[in-house]
N, C-alpha and C. Protein backbone atom coordinates (compact mmCIF):
# COMPACT_ATOMS: atom_id res chain seq x y z
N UNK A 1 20.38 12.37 1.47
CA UNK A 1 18.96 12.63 1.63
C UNK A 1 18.36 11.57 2.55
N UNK A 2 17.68 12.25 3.39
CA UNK A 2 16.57 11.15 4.09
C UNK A 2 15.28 11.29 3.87
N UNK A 3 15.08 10.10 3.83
CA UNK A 3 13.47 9.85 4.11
C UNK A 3 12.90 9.26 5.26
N UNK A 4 11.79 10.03 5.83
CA UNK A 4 11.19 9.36 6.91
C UNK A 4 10.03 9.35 6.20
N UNK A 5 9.83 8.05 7.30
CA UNK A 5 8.76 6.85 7.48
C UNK A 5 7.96 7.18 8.60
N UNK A 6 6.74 8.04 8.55
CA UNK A 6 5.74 8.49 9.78
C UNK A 6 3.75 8.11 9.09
N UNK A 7 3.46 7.93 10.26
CA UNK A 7 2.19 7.62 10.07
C UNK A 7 1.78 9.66 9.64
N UNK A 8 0.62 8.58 9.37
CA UNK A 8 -0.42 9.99 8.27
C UNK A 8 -0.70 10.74 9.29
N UNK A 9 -0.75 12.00 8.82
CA UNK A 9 -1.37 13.31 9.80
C UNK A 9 -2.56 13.63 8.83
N UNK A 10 -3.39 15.04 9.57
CA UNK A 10 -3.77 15.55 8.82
C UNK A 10 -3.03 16.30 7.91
N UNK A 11 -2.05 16.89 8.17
CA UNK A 11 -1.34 17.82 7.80
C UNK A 11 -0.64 17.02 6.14
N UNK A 12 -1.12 16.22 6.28
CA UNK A 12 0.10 15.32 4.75
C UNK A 12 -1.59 14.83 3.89
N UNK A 13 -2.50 15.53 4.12
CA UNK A 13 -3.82 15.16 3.08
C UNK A 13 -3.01 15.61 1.35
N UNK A 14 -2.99 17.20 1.24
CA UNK A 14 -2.99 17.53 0.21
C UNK A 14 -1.84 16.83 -0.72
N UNK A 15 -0.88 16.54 0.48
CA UNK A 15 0.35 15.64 -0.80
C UNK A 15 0.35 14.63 -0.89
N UNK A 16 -0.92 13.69 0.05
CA UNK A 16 -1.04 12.06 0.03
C UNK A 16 -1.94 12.30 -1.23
N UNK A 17 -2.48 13.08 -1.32
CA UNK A 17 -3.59 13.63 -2.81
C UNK A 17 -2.57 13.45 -4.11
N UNK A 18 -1.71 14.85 -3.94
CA UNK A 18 -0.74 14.89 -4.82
C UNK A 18 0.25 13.42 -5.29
N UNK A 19 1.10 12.83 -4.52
CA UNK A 19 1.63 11.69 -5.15
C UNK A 19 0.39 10.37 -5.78
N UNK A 20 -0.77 10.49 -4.69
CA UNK A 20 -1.83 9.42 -5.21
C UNK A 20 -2.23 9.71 -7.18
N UNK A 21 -2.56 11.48 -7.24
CA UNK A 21 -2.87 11.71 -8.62
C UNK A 21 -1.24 11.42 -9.46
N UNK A 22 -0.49 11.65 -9.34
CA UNK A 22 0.65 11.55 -10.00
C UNK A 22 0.89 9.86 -10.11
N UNK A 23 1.11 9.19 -9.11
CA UNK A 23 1.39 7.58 -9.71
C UNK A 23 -0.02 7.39 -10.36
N UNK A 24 -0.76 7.53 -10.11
CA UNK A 24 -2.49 7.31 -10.77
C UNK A 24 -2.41 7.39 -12.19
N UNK A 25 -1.82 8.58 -12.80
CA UNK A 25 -1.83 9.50 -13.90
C UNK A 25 -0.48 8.41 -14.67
N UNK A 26 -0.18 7.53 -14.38
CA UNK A 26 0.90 6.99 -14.87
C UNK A 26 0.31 5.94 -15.42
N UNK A 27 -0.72 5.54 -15.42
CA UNK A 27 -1.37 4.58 -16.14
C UNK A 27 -1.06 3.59 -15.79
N UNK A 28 -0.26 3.22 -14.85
CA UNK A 28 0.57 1.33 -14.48
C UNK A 28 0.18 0.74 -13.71
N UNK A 29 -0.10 1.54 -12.39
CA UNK A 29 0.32 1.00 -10.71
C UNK A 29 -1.29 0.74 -10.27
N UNK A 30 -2.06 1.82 -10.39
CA UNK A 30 -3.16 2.06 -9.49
C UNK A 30 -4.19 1.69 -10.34
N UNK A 31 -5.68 1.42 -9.92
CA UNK A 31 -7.02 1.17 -10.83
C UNK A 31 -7.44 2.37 -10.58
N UNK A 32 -6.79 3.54 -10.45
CA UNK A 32 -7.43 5.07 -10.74
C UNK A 32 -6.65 5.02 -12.04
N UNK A 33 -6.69 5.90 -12.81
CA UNK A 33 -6.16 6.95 -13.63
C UNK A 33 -5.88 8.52 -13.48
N UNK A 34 -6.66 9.01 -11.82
CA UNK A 34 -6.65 10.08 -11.10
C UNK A 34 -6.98 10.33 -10.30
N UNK A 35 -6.43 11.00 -9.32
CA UNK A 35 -6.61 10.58 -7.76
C UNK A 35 -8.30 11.45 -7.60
N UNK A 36 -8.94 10.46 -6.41
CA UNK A 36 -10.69 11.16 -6.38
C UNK A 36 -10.42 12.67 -5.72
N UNK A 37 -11.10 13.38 -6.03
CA UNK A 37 -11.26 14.63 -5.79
C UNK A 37 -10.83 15.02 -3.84
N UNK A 38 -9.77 15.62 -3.76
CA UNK A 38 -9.85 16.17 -2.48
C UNK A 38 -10.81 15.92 -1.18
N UNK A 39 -11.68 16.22 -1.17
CA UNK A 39 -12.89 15.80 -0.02
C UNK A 39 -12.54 14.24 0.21
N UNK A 40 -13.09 13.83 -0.87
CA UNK A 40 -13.22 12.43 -0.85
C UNK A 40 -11.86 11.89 -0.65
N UNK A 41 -10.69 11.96 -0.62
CA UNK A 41 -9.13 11.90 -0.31
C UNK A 41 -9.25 11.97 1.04
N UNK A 42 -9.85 13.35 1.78
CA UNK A 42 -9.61 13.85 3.12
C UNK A 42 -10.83 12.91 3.91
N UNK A 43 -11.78 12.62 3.59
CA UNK A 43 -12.25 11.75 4.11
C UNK A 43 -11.57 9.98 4.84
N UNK A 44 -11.27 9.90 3.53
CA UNK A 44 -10.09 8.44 3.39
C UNK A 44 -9.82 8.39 4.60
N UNK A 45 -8.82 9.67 4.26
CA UNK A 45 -7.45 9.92 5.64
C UNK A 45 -7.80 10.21 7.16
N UNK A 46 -8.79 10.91 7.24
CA UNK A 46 -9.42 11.09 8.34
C UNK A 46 -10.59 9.84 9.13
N UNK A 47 -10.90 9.41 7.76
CA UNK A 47 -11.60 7.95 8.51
C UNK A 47 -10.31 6.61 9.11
N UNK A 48 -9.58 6.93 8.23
CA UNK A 48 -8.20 6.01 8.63
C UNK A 48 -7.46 6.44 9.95
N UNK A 49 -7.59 8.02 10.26
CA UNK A 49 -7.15 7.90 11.41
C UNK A 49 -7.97 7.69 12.60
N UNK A 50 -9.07 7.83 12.64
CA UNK A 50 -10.26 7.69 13.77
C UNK A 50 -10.20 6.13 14.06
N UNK A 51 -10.22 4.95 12.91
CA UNK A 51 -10.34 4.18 13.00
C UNK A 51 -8.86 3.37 13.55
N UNK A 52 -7.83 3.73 13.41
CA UNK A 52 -6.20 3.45 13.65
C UNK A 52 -6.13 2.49 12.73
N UNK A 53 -6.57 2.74 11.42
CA UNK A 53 -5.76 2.23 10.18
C UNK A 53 -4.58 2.73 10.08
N UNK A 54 -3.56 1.16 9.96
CA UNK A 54 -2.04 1.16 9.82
C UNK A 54 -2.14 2.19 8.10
N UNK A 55 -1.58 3.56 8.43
CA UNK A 55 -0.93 4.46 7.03
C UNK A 55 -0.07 5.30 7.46
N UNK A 56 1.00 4.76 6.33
CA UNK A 56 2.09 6.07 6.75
C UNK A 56 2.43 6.34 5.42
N UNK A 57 3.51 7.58 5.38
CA UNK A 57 3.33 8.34 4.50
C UNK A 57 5.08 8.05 4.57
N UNK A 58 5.70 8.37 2.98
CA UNK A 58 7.56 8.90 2.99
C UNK A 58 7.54 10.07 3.08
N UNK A 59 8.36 10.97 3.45
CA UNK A 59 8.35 12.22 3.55
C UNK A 59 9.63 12.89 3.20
N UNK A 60 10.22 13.44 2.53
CA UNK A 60 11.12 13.67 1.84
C UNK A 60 11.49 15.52 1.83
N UNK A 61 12.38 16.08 3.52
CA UNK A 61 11.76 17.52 3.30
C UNK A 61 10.64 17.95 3.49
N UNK A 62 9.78 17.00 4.22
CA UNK A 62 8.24 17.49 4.85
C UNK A 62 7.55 17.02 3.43
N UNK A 63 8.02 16.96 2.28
CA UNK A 63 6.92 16.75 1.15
C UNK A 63 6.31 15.06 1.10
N UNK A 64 5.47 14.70 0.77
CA UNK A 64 5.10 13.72 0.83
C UNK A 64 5.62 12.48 -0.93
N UNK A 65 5.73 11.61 -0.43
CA UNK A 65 6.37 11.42 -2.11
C UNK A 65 6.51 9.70 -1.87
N UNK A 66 5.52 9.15 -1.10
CA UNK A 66 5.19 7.51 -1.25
C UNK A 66 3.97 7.59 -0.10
N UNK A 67 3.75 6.26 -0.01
CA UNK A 67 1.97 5.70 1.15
C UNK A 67 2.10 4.41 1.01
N UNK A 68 1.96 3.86 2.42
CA UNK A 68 1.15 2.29 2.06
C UNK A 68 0.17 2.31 3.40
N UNK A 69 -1.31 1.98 3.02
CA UNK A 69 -1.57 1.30 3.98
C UNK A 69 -2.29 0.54 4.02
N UNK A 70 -2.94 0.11 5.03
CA UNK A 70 -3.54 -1.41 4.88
C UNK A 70 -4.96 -1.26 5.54
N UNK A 71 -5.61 -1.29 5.27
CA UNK A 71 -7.15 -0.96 5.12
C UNK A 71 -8.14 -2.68 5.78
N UNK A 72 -8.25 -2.44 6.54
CA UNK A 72 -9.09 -3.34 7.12
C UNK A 72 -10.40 -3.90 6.91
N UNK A 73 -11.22 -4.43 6.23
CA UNK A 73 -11.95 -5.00 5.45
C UNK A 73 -13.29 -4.42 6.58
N UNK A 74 -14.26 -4.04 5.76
CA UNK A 74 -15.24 -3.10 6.76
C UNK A 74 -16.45 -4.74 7.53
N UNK A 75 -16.45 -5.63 6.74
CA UNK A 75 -17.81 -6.87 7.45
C UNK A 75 -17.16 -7.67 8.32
N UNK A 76 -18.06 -7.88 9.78
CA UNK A 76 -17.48 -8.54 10.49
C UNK A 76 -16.56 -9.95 10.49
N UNK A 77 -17.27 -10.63 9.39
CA UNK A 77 -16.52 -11.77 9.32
C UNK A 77 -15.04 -12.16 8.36
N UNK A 78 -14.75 -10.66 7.83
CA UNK A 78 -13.52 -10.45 7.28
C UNK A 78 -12.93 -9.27 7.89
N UNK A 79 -12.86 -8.51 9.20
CA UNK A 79 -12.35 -8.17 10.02
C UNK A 79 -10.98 -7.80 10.17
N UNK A 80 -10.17 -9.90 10.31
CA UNK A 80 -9.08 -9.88 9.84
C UNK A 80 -8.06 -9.57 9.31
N UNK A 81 -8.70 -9.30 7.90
CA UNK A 81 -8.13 -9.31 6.74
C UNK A 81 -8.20 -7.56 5.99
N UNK A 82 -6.89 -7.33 5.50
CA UNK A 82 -6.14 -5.53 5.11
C UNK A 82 -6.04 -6.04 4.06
N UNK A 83 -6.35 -5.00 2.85
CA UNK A 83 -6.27 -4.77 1.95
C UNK A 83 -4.84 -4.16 1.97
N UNK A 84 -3.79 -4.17 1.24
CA UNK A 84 -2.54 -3.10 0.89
C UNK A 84 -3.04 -2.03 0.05
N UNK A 85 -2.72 -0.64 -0.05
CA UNK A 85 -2.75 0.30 -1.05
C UNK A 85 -1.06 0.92 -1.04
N UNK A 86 -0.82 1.17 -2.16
CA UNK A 86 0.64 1.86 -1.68
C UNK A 86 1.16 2.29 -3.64
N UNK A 87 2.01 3.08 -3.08
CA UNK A 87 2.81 3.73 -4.37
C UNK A 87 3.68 4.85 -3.77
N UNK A 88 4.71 5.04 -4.91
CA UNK A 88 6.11 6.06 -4.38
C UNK A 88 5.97 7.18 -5.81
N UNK A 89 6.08 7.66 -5.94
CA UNK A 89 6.85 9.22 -6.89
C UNK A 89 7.70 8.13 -7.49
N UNK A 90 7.83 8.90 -9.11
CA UNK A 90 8.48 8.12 -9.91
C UNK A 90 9.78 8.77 -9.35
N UNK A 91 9.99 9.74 -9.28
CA UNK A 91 11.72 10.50 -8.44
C UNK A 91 11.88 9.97 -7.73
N UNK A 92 11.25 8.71 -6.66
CA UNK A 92 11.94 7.82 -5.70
C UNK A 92 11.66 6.86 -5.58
N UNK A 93 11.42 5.92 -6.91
CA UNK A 93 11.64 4.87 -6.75
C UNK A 93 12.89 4.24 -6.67
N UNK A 94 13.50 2.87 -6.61
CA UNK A 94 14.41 2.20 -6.47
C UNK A 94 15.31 2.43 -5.48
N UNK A 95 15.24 3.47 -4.13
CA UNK A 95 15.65 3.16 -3.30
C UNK A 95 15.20 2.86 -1.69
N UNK A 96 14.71 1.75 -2.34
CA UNK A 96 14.25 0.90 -1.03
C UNK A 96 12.83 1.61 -0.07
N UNK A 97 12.16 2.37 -0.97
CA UNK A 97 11.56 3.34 -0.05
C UNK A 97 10.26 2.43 0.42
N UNK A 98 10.06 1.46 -1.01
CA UNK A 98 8.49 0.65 -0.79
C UNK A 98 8.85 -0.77 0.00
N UNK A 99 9.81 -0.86 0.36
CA UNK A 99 10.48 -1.85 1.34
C UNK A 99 9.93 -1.32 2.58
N UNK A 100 10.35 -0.30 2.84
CA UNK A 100 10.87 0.53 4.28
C UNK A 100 9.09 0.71 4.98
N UNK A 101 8.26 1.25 3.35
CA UNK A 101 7.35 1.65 3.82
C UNK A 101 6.18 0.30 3.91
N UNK A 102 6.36 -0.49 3.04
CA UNK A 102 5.39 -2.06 3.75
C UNK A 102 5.94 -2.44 4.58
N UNK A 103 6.90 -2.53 5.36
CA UNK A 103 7.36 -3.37 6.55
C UNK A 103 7.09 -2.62 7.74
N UNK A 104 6.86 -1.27 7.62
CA UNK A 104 6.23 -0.46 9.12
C UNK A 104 4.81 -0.83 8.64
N UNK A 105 4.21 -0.52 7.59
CA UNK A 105 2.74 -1.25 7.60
C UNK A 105 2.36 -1.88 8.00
N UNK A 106 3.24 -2.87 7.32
CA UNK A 106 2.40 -4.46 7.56
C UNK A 106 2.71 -4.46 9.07
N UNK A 107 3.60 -4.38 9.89
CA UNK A 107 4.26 -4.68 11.41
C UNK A 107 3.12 -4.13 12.21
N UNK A 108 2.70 -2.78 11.62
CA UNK A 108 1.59 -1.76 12.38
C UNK A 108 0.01 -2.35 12.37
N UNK A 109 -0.25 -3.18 10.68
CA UNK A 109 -1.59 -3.74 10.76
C UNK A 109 -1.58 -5.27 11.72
N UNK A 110 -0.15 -5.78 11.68
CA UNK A 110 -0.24 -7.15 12.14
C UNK A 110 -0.33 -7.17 13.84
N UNK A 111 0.24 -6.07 14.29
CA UNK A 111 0.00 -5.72 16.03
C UNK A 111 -1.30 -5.03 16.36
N UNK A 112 -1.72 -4.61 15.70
CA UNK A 112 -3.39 -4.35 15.43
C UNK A 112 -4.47 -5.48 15.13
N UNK A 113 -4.22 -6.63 14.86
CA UNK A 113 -4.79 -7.75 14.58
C UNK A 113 -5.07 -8.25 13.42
N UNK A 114 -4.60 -7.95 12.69
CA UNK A 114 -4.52 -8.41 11.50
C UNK A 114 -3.79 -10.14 11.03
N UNK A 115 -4.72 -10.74 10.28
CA UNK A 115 -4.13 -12.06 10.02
C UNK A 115 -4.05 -12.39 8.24
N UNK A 116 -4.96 -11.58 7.84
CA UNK A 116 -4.69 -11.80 6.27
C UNK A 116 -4.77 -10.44 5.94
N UNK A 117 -3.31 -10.51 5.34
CA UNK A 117 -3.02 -9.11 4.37
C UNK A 117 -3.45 -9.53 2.83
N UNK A 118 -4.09 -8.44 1.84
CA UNK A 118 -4.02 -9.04 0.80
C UNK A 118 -4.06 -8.16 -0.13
N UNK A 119 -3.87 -8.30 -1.44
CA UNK A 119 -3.33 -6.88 -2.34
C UNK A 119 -3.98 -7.51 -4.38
N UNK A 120 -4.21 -6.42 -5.25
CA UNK A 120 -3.72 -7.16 -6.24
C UNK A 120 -2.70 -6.03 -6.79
N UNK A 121 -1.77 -6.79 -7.90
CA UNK A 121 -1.08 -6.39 -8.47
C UNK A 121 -1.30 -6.84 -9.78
N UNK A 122 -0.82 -5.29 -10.63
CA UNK A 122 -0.78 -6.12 -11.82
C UNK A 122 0.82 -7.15 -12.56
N UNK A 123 -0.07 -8.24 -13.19
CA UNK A 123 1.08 -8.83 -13.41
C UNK A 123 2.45 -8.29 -14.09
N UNK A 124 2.32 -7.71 -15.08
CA UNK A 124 3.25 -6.82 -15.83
C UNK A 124 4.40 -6.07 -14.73
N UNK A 125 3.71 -5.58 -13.57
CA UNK A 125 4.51 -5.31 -12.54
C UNK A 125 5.88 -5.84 -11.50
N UNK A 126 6.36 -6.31 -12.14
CA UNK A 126 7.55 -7.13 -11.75
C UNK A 126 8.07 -6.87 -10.99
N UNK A 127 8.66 -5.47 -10.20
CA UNK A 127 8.93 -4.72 -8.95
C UNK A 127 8.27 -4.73 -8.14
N UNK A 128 6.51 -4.96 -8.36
CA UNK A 128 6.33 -4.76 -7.08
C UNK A 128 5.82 -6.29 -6.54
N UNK A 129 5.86 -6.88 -8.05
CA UNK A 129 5.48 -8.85 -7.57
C UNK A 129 6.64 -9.42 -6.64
N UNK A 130 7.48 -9.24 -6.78
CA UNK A 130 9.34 -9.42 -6.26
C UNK A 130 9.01 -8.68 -4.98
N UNK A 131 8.37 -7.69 -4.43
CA UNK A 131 8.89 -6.90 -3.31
C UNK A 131 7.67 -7.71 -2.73
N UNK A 132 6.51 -7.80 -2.91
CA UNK A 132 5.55 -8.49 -2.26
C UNK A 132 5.65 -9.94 -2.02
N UNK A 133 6.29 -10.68 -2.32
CA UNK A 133 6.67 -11.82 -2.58
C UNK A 133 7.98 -12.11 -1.32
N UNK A 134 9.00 -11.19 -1.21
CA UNK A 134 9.69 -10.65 -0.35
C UNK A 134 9.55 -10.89 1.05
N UNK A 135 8.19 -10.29 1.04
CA UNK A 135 7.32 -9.93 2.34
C UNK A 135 6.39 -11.13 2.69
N UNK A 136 6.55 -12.03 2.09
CA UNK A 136 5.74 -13.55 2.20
C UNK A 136 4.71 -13.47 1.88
N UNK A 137 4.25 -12.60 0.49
CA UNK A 137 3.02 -13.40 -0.39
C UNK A 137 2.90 -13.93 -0.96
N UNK A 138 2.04 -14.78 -1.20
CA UNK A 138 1.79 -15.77 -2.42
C UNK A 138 1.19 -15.45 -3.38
N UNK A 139 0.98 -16.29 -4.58
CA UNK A 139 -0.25 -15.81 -5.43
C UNK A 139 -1.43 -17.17 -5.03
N UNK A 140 -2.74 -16.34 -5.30
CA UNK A 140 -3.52 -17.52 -5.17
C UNK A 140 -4.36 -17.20 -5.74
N UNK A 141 -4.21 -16.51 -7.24
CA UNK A 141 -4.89 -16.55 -8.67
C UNK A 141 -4.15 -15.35 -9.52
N UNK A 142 -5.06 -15.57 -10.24
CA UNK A 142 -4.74 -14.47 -11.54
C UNK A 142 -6.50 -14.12 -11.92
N UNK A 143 -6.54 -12.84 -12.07
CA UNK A 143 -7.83 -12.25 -12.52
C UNK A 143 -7.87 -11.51 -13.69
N UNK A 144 -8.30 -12.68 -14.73
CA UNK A 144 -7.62 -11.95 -16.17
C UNK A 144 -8.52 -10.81 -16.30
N UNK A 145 -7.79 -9.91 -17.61
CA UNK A 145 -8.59 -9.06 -18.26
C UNK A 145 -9.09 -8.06 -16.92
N UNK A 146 -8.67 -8.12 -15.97
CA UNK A 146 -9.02 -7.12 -14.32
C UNK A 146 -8.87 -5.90 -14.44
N UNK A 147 -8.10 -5.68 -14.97
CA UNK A 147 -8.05 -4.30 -15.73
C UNK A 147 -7.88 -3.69 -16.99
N UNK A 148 -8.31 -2.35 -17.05
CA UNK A 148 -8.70 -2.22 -18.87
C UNK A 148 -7.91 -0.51 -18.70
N UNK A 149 -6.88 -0.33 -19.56
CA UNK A 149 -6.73 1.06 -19.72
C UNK A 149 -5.80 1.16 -20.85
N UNK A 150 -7.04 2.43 -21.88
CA UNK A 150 -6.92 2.75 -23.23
C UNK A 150 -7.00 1.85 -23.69
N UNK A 151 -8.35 0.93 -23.28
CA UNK A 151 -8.51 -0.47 -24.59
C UNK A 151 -8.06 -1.33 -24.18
N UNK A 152 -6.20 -1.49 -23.25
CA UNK A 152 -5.84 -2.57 -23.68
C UNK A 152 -5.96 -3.06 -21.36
N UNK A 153 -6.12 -4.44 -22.43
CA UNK A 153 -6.93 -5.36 -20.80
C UNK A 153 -5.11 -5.68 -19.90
N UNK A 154 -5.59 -6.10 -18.69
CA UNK A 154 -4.16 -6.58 -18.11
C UNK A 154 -5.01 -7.75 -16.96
N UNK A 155 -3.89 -8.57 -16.75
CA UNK A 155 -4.30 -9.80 -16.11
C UNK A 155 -3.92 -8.86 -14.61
N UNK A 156 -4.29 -9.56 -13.22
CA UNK A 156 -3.73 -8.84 -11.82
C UNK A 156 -3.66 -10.45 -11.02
N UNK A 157 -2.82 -10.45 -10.50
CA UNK A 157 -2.37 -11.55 -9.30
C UNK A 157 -3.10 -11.04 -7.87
N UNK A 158 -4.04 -12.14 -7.38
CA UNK A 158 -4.56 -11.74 -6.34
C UNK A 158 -3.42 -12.08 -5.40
N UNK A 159 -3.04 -11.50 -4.71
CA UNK A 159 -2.13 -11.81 -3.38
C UNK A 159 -2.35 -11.58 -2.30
N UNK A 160 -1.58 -12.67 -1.36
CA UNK A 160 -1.71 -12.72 0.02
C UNK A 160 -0.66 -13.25 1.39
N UNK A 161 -0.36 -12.80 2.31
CA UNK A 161 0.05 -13.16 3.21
C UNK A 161 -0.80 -13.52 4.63
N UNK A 162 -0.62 -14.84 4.90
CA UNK A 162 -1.49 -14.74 6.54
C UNK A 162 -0.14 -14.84 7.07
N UNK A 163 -0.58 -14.23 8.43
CA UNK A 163 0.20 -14.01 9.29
C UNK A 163 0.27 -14.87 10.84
N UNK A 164 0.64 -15.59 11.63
CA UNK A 164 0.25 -16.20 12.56
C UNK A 164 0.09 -15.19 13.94
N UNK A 165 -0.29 -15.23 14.52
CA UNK A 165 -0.21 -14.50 15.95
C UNK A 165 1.23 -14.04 16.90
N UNK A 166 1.84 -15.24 16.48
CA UNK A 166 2.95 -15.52 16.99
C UNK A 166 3.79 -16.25 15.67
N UNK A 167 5.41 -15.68 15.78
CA UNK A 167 5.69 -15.91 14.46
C UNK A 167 6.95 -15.15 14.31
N UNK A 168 7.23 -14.83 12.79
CA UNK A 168 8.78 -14.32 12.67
C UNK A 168 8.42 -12.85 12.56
N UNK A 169 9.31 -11.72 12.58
CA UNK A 169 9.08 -9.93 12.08
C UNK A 169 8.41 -10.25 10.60
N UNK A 170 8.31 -9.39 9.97
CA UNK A 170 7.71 -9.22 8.49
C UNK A 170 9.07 -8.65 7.95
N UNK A 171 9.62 -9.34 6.94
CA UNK A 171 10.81 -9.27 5.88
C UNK A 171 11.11 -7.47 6.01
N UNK A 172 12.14 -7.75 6.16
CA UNK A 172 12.88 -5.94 6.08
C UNK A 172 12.75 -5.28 6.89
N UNK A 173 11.48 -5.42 8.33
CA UNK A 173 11.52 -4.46 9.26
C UNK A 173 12.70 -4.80 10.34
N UNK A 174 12.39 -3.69 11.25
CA UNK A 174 13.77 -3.67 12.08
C UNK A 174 13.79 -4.09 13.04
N UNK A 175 12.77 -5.44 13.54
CA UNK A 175 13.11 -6.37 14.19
C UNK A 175 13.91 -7.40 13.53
N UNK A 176 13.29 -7.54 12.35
CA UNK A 176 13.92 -8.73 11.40
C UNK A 176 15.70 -8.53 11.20
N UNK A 177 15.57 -7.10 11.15
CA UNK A 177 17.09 -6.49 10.62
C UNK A 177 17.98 -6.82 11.93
């Protein structure tokens, strides 16, 4: 089986919808619990492409079934600085797919101008603290109690990578390789 690694179309709204509500609905990964209603999805995606926000999609058979992208902070004086969003289908995790797919990200936001990437995770998340960590983030806090679902609270690691202008590939892409 392959998976490709392609930036977002229009054409991949309804299943960037679909995997977003499905990892959402898992209660772990995301601060949804369900992906926002369609419109508001197609908006996202369509403002991300007008603007050439770094997003790409896994594609598995044309179906869509992971995302990361990196969202560029809307006030001028944080410009800089991308937010990460990202998640895979529980049917494909563990092979290398959220590797494959932050390292065309990040490569795509960092040649776009990007100097601070930054993300939270929750701590409990150990796969994806290890894969971000990988990719040269740090932690540079903890935000307890950051999230609350069914009652029970969870701490989140603010994270970050700056990037220099000039510098090494980003861990796993295929300059680095």
């Amino acid at each position: 089986m392959t998976i490709e690694i392609a930036p977002i179309e229009r054409r991949h709204i309804a299943g960037f919808r679909d995997v977003l509500d499905s990892v959402a609905r898992e209660r772990r990964f995301l601060a949804y619990t369900e992906a926002p209603p369609i419109t508001q999805v197609r908006r996202f995606v369509l403002n991300n492409l007008k603007d050439g926000t770094a997003h790409f999609v896994a594609l598995d058979d044309g179906r869509v079934v992971g995302w990361c992208d990196i969202a560029p902070k809307p006030r001028e004086l944080m410009r800089h600085s991308g937010v990460v969003g990202m998640g895979i289908a529980a049917s494909h995790r563990g092979r290398g797919l959220g590797r494959r797919l932050l390292a065309t990200t990040m490569d795509t936001a960092v040649a776009g101008g990007l100097t601070r990437i930054e993300l939270v995770v929750r701590t409990d998340n150990t796969a994806a603290v290890g894969l971000y960590r990988e990719f040269g983030f740090e932690t540079e806090g903890v935000c307890r109690r950051y999230i609350v679902v069914d009652g029970t609270s969870f701490d989140v690691y603010l994270m970050a990578r700056l990037v220099s202008q000039v510098g090494p590939p980003m861990a796993g892409s295929a300059a680095a390789e």
